[in-house]
C-alpha atoms as a PDB file:
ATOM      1  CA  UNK A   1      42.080  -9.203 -77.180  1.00  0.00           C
ATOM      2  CA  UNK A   2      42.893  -7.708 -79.962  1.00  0.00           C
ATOM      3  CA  UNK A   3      46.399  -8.300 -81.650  1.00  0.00           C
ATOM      4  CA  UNK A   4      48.383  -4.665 -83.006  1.00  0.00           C
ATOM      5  CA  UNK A   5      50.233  -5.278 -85.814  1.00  0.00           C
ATOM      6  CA  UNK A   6      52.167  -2.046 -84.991  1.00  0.00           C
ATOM      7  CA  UNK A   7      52.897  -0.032 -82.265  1.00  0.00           C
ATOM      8  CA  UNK A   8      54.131   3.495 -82.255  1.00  0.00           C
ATOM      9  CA  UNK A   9      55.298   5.014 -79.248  1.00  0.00           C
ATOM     10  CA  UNK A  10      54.305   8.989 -78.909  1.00  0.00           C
ATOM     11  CA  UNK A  11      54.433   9.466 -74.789  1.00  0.00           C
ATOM     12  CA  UNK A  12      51.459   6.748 -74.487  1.00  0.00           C
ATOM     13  CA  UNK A  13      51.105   3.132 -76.549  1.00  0.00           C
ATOM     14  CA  UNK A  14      49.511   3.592 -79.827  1.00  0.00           C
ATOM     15  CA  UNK A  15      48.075   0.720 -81.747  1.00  0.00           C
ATOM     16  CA  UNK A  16      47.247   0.265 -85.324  1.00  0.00           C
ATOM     17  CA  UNK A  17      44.828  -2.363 -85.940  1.00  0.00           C
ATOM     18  CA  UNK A  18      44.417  -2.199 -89.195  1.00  0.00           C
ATOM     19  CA  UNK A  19      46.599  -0.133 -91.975  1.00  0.00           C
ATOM     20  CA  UNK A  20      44.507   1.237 -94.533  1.00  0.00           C
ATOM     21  CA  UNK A  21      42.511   4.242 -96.097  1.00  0.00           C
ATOM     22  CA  UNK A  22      39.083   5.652 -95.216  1.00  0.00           C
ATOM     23  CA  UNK A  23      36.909   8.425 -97.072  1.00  0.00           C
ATOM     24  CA  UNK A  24      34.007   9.069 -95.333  1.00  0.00           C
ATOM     25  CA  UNK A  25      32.737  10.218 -91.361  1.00  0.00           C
ATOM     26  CA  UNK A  26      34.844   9.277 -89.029  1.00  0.00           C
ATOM     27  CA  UNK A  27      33.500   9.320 -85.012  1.00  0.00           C
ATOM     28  CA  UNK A  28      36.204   9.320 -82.169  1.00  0.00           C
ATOM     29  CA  UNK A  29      34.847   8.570 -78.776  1.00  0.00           C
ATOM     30  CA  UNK A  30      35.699   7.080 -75.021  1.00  0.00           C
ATOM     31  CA  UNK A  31      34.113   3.624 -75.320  1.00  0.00           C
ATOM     32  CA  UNK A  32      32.519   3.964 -71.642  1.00  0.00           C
ATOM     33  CA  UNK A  33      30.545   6.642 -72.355  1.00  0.00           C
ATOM     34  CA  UNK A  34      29.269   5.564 -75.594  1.00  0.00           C
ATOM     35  CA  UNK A  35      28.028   2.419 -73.729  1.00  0.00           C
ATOM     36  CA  UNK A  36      26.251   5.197 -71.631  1.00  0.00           C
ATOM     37  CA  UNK A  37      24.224   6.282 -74.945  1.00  0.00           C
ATOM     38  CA  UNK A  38      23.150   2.916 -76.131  1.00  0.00           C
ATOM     39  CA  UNK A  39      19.604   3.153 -76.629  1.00  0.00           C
ATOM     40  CA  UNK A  40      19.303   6.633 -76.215  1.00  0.00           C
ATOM     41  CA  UNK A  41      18.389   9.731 -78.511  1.00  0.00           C
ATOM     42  CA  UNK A  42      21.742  11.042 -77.952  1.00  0.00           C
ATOM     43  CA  UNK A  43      23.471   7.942 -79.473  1.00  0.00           C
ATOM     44  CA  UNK A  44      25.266   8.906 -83.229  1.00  0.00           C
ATOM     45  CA  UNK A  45      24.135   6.590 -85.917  1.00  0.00           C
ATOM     46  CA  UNK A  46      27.198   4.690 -86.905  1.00  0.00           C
ATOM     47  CA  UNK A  47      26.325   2.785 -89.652  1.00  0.00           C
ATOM     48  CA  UNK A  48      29.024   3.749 -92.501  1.00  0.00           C
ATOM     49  CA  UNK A  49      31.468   5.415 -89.796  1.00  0.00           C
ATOM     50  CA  UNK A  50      34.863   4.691 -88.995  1.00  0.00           C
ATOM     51  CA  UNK A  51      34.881   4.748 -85.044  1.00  0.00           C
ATOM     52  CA  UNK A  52      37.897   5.787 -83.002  1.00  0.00           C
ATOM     53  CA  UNK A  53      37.843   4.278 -79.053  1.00  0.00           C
ATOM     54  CA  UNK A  54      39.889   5.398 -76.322  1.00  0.00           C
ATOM     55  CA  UNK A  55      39.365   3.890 -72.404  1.00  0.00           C
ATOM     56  CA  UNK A  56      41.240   5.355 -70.098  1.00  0.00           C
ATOM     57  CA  UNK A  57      42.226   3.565 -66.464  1.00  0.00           C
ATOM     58  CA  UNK A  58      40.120   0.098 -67.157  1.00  0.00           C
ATOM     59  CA  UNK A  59      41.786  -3.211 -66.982  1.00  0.00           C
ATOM     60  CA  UNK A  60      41.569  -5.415 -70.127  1.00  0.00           C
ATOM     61  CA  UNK A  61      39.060  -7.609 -68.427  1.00  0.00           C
ATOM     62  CA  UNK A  62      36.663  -3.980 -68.083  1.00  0.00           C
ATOM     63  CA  UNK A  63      37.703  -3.098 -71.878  1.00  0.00           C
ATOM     64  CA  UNK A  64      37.021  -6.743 -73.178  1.00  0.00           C
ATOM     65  CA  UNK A  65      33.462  -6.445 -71.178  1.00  0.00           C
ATOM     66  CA  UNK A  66      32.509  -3.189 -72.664  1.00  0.00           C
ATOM     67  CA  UNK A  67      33.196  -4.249 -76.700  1.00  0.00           C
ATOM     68  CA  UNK A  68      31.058  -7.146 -75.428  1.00  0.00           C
ATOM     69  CA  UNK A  69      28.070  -4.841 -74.969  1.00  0.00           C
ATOM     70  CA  UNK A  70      29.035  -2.822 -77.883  1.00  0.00           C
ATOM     71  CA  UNK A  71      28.990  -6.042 -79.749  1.00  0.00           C
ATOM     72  CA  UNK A  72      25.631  -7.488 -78.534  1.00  0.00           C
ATOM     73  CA  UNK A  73      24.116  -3.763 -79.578  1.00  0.00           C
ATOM     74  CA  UNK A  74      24.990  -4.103 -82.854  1.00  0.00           C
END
């Protein structure tokens, strides 16, 4: 899993993976259903993006699995 190196409490648990600046396209997305457009015409080309996950009511071990695909995709 990965580690936060902050956490900012707003209602929900916020983490900050890493601190930094970004100029550029930035994508925010739920990460099940962009597993859902893998391979299809629909998918965004991500190349040069900064992508912004969100997965709501999956356990770690479901999270974990789906950055798995994401990672064997790309």
């Amino acid at each position: 899993m990965i580690k936060a190196n902050h956490q900012i409490s707003l209602g929900h648990d916020y983490y900050v993976v890493k601190e930094g600046k970004f100029f550029g396209i930035s994508i925010g997305t739920n990460l099940g259903c962009t597993i859902n457009l893998l391979g299809t015409t629909y998918m965004p080309k991500i190349k040069g993006t900064l992508l912004f996950f969100e997965a709501f009511r999956i356990t770690q071990k479901e999270c974990a699995q789906r950055w798995k695909q994401l990672h064997l995709k790309f």
